[in-house]
Protein backbone atom coordinates (compact mmCIF):
# COMPACT_ATOMS: atom_id res chain seq x y z
CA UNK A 1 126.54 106.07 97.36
CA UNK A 2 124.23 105.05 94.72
CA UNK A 3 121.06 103.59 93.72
CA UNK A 4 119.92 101.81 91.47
CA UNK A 5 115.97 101.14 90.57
CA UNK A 6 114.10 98.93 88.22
CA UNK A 7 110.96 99.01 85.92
CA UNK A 8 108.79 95.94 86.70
CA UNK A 9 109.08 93.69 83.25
CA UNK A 10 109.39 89.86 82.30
CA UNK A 11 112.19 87.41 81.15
CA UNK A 12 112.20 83.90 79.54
CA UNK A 13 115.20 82.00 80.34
CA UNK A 14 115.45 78.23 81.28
CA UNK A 15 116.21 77.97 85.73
CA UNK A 16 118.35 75.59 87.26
CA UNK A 17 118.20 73.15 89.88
CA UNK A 18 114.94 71.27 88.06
CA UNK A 19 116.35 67.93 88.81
CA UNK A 20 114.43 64.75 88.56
CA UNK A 21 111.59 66.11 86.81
CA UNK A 22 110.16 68.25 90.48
CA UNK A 23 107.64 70.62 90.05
CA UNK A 24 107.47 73.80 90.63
CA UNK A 25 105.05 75.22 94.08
CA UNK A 26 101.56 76.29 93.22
CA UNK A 27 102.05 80.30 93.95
CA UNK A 28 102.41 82.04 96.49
CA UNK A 29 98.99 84.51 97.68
CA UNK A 30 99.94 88.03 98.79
CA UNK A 31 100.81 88.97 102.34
CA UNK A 32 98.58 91.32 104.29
CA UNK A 33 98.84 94.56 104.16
CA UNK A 34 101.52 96.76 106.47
CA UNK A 35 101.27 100.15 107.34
CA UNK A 36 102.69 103.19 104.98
CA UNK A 37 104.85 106.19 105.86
CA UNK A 38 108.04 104.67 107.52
CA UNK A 39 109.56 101.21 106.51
CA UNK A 40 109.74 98.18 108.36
CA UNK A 41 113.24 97.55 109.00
CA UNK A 42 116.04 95.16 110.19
CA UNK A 43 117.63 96.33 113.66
CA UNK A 44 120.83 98.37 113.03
CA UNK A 45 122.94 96.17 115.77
CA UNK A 46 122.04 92.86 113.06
CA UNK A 47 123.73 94.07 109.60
CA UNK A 48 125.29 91.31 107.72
CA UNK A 49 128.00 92.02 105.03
CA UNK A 50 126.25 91.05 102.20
CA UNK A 51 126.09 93.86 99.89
CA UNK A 52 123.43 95.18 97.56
CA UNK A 53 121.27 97.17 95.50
CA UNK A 54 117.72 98.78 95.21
CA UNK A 55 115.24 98.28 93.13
CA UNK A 56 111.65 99.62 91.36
CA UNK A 57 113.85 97.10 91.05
CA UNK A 58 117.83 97.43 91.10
CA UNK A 59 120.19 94.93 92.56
CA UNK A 60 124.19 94.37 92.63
CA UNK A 61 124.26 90.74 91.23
CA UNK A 62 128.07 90.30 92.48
CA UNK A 63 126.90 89.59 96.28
CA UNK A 64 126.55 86.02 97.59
CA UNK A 65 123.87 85.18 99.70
CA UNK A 66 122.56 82.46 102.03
CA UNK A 67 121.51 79.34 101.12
CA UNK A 68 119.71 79.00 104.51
CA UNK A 69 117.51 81.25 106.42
CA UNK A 70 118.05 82.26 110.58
CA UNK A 71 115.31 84.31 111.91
CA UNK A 72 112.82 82.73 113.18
CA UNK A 73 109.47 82.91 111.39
CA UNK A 74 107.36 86.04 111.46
CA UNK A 75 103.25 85.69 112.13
CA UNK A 76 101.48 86.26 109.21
CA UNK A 77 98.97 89.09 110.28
CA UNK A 78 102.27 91.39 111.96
CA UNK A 79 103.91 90.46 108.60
CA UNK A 80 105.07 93.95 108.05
CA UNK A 81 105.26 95.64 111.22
CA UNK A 82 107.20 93.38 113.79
CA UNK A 83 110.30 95.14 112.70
CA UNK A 84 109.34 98.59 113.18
CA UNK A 85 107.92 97.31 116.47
CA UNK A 86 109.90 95.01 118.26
CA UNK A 87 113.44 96.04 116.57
CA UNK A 88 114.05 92.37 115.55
CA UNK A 89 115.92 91.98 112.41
CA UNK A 90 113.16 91.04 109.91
CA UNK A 91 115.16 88.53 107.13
CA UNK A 92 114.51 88.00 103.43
CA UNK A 93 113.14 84.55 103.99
CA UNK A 94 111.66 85.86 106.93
CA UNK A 95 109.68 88.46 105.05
CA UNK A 96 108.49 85.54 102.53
CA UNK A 97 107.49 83.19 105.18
CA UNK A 98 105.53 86.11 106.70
CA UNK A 99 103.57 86.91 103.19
CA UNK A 100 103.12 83.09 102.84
CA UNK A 101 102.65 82.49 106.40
CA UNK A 102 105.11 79.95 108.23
CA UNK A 103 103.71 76.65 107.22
CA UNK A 104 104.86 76.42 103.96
CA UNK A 105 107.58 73.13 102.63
CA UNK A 106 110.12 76.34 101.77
CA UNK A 107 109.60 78.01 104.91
CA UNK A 108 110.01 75.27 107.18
CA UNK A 109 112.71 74.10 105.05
CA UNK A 110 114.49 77.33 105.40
CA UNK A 111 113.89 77.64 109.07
CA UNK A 112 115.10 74.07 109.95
CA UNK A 113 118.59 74.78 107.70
CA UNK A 114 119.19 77.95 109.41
CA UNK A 115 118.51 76.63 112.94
CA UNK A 116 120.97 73.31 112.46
CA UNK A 117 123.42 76.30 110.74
CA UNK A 118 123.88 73.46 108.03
CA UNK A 119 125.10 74.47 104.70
CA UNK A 120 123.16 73.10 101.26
CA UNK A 121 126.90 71.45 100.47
CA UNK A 122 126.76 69.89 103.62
CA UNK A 123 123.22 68.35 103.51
CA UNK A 124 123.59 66.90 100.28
CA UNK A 125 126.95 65.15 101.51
CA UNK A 126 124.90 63.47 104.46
CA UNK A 127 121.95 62.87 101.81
CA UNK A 128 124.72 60.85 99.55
CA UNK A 129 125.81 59.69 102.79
CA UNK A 130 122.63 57.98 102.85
CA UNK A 131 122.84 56.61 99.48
CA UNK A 132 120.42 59.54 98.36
CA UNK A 133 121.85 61.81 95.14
CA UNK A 134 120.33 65.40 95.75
CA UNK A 135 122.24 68.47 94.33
CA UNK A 136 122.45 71.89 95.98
CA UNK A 137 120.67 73.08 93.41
CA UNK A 138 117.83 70.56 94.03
CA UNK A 139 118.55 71.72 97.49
CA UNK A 140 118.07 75.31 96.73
CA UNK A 141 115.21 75.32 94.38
CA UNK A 142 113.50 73.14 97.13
CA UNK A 143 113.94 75.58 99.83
CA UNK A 144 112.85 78.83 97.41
CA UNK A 145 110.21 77.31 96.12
CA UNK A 146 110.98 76.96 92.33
CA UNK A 147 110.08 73.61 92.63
CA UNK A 148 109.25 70.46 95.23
CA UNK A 149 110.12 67.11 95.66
CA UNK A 150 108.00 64.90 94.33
CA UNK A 151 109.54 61.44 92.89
CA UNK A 152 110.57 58.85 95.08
CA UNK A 153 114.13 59.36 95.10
CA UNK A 154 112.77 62.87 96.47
CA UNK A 155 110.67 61.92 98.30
CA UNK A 156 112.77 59.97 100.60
CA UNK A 157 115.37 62.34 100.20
CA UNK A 158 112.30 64.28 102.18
CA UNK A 159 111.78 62.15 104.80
CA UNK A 160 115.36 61.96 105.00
CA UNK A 161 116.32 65.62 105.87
CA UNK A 162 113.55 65.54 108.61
CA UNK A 163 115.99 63.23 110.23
CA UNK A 164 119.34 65.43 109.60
CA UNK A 165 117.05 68.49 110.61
CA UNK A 166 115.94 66.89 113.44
CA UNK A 167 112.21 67.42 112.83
CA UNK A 168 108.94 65.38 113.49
CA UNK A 169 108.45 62.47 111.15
CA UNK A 170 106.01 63.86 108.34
CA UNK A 171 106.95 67.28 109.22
CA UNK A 172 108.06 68.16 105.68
CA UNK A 173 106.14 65.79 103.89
CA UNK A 174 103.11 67.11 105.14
CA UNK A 175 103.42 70.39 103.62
CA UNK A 176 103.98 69.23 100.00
CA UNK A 177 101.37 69.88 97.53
CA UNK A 178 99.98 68.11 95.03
CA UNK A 179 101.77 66.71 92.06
CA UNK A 180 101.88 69.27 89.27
CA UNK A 181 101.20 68.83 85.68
CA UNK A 182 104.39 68.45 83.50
CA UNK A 183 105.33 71.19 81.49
CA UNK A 184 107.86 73.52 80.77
CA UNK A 185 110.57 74.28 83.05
CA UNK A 186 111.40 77.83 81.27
CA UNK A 187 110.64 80.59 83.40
CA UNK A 188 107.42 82.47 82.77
CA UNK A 189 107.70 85.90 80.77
CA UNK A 190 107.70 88.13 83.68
CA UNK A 191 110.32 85.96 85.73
CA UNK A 192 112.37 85.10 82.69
CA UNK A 193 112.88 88.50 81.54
CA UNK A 194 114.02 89.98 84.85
CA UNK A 195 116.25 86.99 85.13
CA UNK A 196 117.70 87.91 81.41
CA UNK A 197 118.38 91.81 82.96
CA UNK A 198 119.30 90.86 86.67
CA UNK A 199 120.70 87.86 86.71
CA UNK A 200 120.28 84.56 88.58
CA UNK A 201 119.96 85.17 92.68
CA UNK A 202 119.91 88.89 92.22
CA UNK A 203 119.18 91.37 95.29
CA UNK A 204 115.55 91.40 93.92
CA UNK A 205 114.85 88.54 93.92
CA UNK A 206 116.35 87.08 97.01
CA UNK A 207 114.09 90.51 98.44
CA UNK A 208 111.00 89.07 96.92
CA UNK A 209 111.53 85.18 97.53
CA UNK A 210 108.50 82.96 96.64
CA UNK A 211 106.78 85.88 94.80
CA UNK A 212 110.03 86.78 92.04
CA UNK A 213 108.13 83.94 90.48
CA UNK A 214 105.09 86.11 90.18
CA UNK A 215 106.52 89.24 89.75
CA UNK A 216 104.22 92.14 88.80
CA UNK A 217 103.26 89.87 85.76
CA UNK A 218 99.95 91.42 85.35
CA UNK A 219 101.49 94.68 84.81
CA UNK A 220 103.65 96.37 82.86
CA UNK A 221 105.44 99.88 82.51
CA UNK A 222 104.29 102.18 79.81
CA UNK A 223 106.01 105.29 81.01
CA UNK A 224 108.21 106.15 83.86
CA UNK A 225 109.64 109.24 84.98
CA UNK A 226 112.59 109.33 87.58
CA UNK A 227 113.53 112.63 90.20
CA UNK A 228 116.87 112.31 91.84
CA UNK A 229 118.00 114.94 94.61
CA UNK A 230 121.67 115.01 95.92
CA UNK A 231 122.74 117.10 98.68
CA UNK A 232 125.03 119.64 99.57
CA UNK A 233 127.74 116.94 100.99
CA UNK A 234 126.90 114.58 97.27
CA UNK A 235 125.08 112.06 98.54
CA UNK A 236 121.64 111.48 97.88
CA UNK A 237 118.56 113.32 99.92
CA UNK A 238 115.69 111.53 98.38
CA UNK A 239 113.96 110.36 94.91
CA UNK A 240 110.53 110.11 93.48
CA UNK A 241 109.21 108.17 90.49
CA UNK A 242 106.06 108.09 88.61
CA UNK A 243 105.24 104.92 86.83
CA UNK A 244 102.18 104.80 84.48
CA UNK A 245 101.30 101.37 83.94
CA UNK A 246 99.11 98.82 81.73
CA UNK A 247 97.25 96.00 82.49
CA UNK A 248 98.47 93.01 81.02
CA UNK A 249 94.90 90.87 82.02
CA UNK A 250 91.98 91.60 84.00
CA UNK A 251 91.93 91.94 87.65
CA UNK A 252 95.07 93.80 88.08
CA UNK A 253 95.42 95.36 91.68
CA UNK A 254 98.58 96.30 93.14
CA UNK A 255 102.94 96.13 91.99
CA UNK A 256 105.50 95.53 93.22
CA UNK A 257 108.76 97.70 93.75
CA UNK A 258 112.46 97.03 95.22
CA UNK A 259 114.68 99.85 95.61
CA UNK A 260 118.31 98.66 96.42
CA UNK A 261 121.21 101.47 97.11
CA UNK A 262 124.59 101.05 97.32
CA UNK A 263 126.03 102.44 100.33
CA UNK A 264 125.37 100.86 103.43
CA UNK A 265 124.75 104.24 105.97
CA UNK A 266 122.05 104.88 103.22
CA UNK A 267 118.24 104.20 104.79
CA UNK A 268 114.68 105.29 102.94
CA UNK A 269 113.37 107.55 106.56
CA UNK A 270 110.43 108.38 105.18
CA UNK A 271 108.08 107.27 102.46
CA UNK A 272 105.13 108.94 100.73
CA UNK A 273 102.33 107.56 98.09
CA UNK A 274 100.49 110.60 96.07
CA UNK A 275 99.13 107.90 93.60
CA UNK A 276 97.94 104.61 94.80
CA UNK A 277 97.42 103.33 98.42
CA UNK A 278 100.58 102.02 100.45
CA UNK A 279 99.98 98.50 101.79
CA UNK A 280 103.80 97.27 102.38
CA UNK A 281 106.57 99.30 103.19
CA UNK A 282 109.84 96.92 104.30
CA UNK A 283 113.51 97.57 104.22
CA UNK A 284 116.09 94.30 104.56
CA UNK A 285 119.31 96.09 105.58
CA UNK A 286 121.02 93.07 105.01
CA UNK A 287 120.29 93.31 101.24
CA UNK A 288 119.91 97.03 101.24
CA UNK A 289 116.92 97.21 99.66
CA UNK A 290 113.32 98.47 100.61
CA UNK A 291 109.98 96.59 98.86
CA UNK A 292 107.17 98.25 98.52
CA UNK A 293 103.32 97.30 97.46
CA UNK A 294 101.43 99.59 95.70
CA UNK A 295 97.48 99.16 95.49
CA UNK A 296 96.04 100.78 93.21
CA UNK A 297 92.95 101.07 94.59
CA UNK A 298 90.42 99.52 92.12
CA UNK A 299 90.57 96.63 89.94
CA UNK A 300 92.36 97.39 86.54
CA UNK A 301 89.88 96.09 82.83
CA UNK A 302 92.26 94.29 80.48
CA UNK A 303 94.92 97.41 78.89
CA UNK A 304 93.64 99.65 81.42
CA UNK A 305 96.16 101.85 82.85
CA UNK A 306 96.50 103.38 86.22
CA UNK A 307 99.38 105.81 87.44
CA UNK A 308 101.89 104.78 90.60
CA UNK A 309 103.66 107.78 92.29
CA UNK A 310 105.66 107.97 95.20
CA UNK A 311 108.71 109.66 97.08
CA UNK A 312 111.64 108.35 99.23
CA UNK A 313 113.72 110.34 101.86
CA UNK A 314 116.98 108.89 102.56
CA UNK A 315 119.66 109.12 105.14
CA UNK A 316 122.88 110.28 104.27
CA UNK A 317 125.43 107.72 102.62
CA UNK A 318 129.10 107.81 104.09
CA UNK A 319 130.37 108.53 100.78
CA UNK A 320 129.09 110.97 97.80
CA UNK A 321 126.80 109.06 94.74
CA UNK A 322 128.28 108.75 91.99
CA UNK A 323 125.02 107.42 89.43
CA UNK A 324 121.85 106.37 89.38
CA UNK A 325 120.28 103.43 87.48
CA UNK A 326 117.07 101.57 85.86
CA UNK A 327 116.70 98.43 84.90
CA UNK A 328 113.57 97.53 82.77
CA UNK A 329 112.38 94.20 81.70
CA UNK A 330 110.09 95.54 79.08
CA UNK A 331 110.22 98.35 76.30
CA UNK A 332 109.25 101.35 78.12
CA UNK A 333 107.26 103.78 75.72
CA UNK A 334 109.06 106.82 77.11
CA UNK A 335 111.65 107.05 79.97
CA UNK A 336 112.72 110.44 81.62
CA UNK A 337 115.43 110.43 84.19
CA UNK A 338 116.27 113.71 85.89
CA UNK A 339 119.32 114.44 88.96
CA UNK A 340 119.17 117.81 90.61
CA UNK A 341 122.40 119.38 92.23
CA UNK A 342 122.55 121.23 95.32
CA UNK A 343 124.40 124.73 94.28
CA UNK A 344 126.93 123.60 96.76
CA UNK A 345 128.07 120.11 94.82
CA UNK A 346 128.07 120.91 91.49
CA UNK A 347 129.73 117.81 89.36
CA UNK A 348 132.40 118.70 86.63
CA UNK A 349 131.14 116.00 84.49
CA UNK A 350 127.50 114.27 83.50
CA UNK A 351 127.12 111.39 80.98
CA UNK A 352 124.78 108.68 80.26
CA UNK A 353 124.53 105.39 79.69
CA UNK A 354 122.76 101.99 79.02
CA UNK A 355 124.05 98.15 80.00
CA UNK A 356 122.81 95.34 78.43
CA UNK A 357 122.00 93.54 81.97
CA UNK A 358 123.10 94.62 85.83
CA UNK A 359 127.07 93.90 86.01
CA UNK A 360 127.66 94.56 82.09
CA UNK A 361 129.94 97.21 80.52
CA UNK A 362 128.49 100.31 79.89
CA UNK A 363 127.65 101.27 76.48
CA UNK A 364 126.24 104.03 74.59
CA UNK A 365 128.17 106.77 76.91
CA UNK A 366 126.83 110.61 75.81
CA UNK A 367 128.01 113.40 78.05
CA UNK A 368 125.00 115.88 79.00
CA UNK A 369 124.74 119.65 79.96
CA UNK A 370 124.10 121.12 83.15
CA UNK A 371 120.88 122.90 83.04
CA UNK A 372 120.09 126.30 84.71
CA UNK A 373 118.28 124.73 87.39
CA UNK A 374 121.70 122.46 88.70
CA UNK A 375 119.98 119.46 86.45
CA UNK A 376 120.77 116.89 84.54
CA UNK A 377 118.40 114.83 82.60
CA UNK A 378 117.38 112.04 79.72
CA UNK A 379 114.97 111.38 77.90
CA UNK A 380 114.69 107.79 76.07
CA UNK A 381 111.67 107.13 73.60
CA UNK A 382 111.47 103.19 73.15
CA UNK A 383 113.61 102.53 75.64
CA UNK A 384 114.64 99.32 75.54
CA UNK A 385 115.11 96.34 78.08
CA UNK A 386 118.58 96.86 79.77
CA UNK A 387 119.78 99.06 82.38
CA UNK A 388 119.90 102.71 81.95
CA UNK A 389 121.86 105.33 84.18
CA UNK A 390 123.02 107.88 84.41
CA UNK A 391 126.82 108.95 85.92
CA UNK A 392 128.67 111.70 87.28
CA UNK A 393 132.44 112.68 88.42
CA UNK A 394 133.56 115.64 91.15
CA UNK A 395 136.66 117.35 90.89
CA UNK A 396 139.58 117.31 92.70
C-alpha cells in the first residue's frame, strides 16, 4: 500500500468540453461545517472498483470514473455526517451536491443521469436523435459544472433531457443562472496548474467536484514538512504533515486537503488537528481518498501566513507500502519528507525521486541512507512543481 499526498498549488491549461461558447457556473459557496476526529465515510458493503489515490492532494489518474452520479442527494446542513450516521454510502457527487446543496443545474443533472442509469454516450445519441448535436463532453462539463447551457441549441438541448430524464417541464431550466460574461475559457491559475500536475478527471478532483474549480486559490504552500510511519507488518500506521502557508489575497480562511492511498483495506481511523480548527472530515471509499477542511481560525491580511498541522491513523493495507508521494502545484520554498521504520521491517533499499506530473516516469532517482533512528528522509530547497516521492524495496 501507498499514499500519495499533494501540496495545494495552481495550473493554467485550456479544459475541454466548452462547446458552443457555454459558460462556466458562478462558484460554488462552501459547505457547512462537519464534525472532526473520525471521517465521514462510505459503508464498507458499497465499494466500487474504481481505484485511487490520496491527496493534500494525491490521486492515481489511470482510474475511470462515472459520468453519472447514484446516491441520492444528501441535505445540506447533515452534509458531512450522514455517513458516519446512517452508514449510507456518501458519493463524490453526493458530497458536492451536499456542500452546494441539492438544487443546483449539476446536481440535479447528476441525480436524474444516475437514477435513469443512462450513460453521457447514450444521452447524446437520443439528443442527435432529436436533431440536437451535444457532445459528451458538453454533456460532462454540464453536469460538473465547468460550464452551462446557455445558447439556444443548448438550451433546447435542456428542455430536451428533462424529457429523456423524465423530469418536470422547467425542472432544469429553472436552475440555470445567468448568462456569463465572455472570456477566457483557460482554466484559472490554481485549477490550471493542478490540472498541468494531476491530470484531467484526476481522483482529486472528481473528490472535490464543483469546488476543483476553486481550489485553495487563495492560498499557497510556502513550506511543508511530511512524517510517514510504517509498521511492523510494512504497511503504513499513520502520517502527519505540517503545511505553512501564504495568503495569496485578503480574506483567506480555511484549505483544502485530499489524501488518496493506494490499497483498498487502507482507511484514515482517526484524525487529529494541532494547528487550525477541523470543519470537514470525509472519506469516499470509492475513490479512496479522505478531504479535509482546515479553518484556520481567523481571517488571513494579504501575504500573511498561518501554519496547518494535522495527523492521520490508518488501518492496515493488505499488502506492505512500497512509497510515498507529493504532488505540488507551486514552488515550495522548502520541502522535508521523512519515513520511519519499525525495527521489525527494515527495507534493504531507499531512493528518491521526482515526476514531472502523477503517471510520469520517475526521474532524478538518488538512493538515501538509513538513519540511526530506522529513517529515511529529504530535504528539497525550491522544490519545484511535480511530484516528489520517495521509494523503497524489501528483501527476499
Amino acid at each position: 500500500m501507498s499514499r500519495r499526498a499533494d501540496s495545494d498549488e495552481t495550473r493554467a491549461t485550456a479544459r475541454p468540453g466548452r462547446e458552443d461558447g457555454d459558460r462556466p457556473d458562478p462558484p460554488d459557496q462552501p459547505g457547512p461545517p462537519g464534525r472532526g476526529g473520525r471521517p465521514d465515510r462510505d459503508d464498507r458493503d458499497s465499494r466500487d472498483d474504481r481505484g485511487w489515490t490520496a491527496a493534500d492532494t494525491d490521486a492515481r489518474p489511470d482510474q475511470p470514473g462515472a459520468d453519472a452520479a447514484s446516491a441520492e442527494p444528501v441535505r445540506t446542513e447533515e452534509a458531512h455526517i450522514t455517513a458516519a450516521r446512517t452508514g449510507r454510502a456518501l458519493t463524490t457527487s453526493a458530497l458536492h451536491a451536499a456542500a452546494t446543496g441539492a438544487d443546483t443545474f449539476p446536481a440535479v443533472l447528476r441525480e436524474a443521469l444516475g437514477r435513469r442509469g443512462l450513460s453521457l454516450e447514450r444521452v447524446s445519441e437520443r439528443l442527435k436523435a432529436r436533431g440536437i448535436t451535444i457532445s459528451q463532453a458538453t454533456l460532462s462539463s454540464w453536469q460538473r459544472g465547468r460550464s452551462q447551457p446557455e445558447r439556444a441549441r443548448s438550451l433546447r438541448a435542456v428542455d430536451v433531457l428533462e424529457e429523456i430524464l423524465d423530469l418536470p417541464a422547467g425542472t432544469l431550466r429553472s436552475l440555470l443562472g445567468p448568462r456569463r460574461p465572455r472570456g477566457r475559457t483557460t482554466p484559472p491559475g490554481a485549477e490550471g496548474a493542478a490540472l498541468q500536475i494531476l491530470g484531467e478527471d484526476s481522483v482529486v478532483e472528481k473528490a472535490l467536484g464543483a469546488r476543483f474549480r476553486h481550489f485553495n486559490q487563495e492560498t499557497s504552500s510556502l513550506m511543508v514538512h511530511d512524517i510517514v510511519r510504517i509498521g511492523e507488518s510494512g504497511t503504513m500506521s499513520g502520517f502527519s504533515t505540517t503545511n505553512v502557508l501564504r495568503a495569496g489575497r485578503a480574506g483567506a480562511d480555511r484549505a483544502l486537503f485530499v489524501l488518496s492511498f493506494d490499497d483498498e483495506a487502507a482507511e484514515p481511523v482517526d484524525i487529529r488537528v494541532t494547528c487550525g480548527r477541523l470543519a470537514e472530515a470525509t472519506y469516499l471509499k470509492g475513490l479512496k481518498s479522505l478531504v479535509l477542511e482546515i479553518h484556520f481560525g481567523r481571517k488571513l491580511a494579504k501575504l500573511d501566513t498561518t501554519v496547518v498541522s494535522y495527523a492521520v491513523e490508518v488501518s492496515p493495507s493488505l499488502t506492505p507500502a512500497t512509497h510515498y508521494e507529493r504532488w505540488s502545484r507551486t514552488n515550495l520554498h522548502e520541502y522535508l519528507q521523512q519515513v520511519y521504520f519499525h525495527p521489525g521491517a527494515l527495507p534493504v533499499d531507499c531512493h528518491r525521486y521526482v515526476r514531472e506530473k502523477v503517471g510520469a516516469p520517475p526521474r532524478a532517482q538518488r538512493r538515501i541512507p538509513m538513519g540511526a533512528a530506522h529513517d529515511v528522509h529529504v530535504l528539497t530547497s525550491r522544490c519545484k512543481p511535480g511530484v516528489h516521492g520517495v521509494a523503497w524495496e524489501y528483501g527476499p
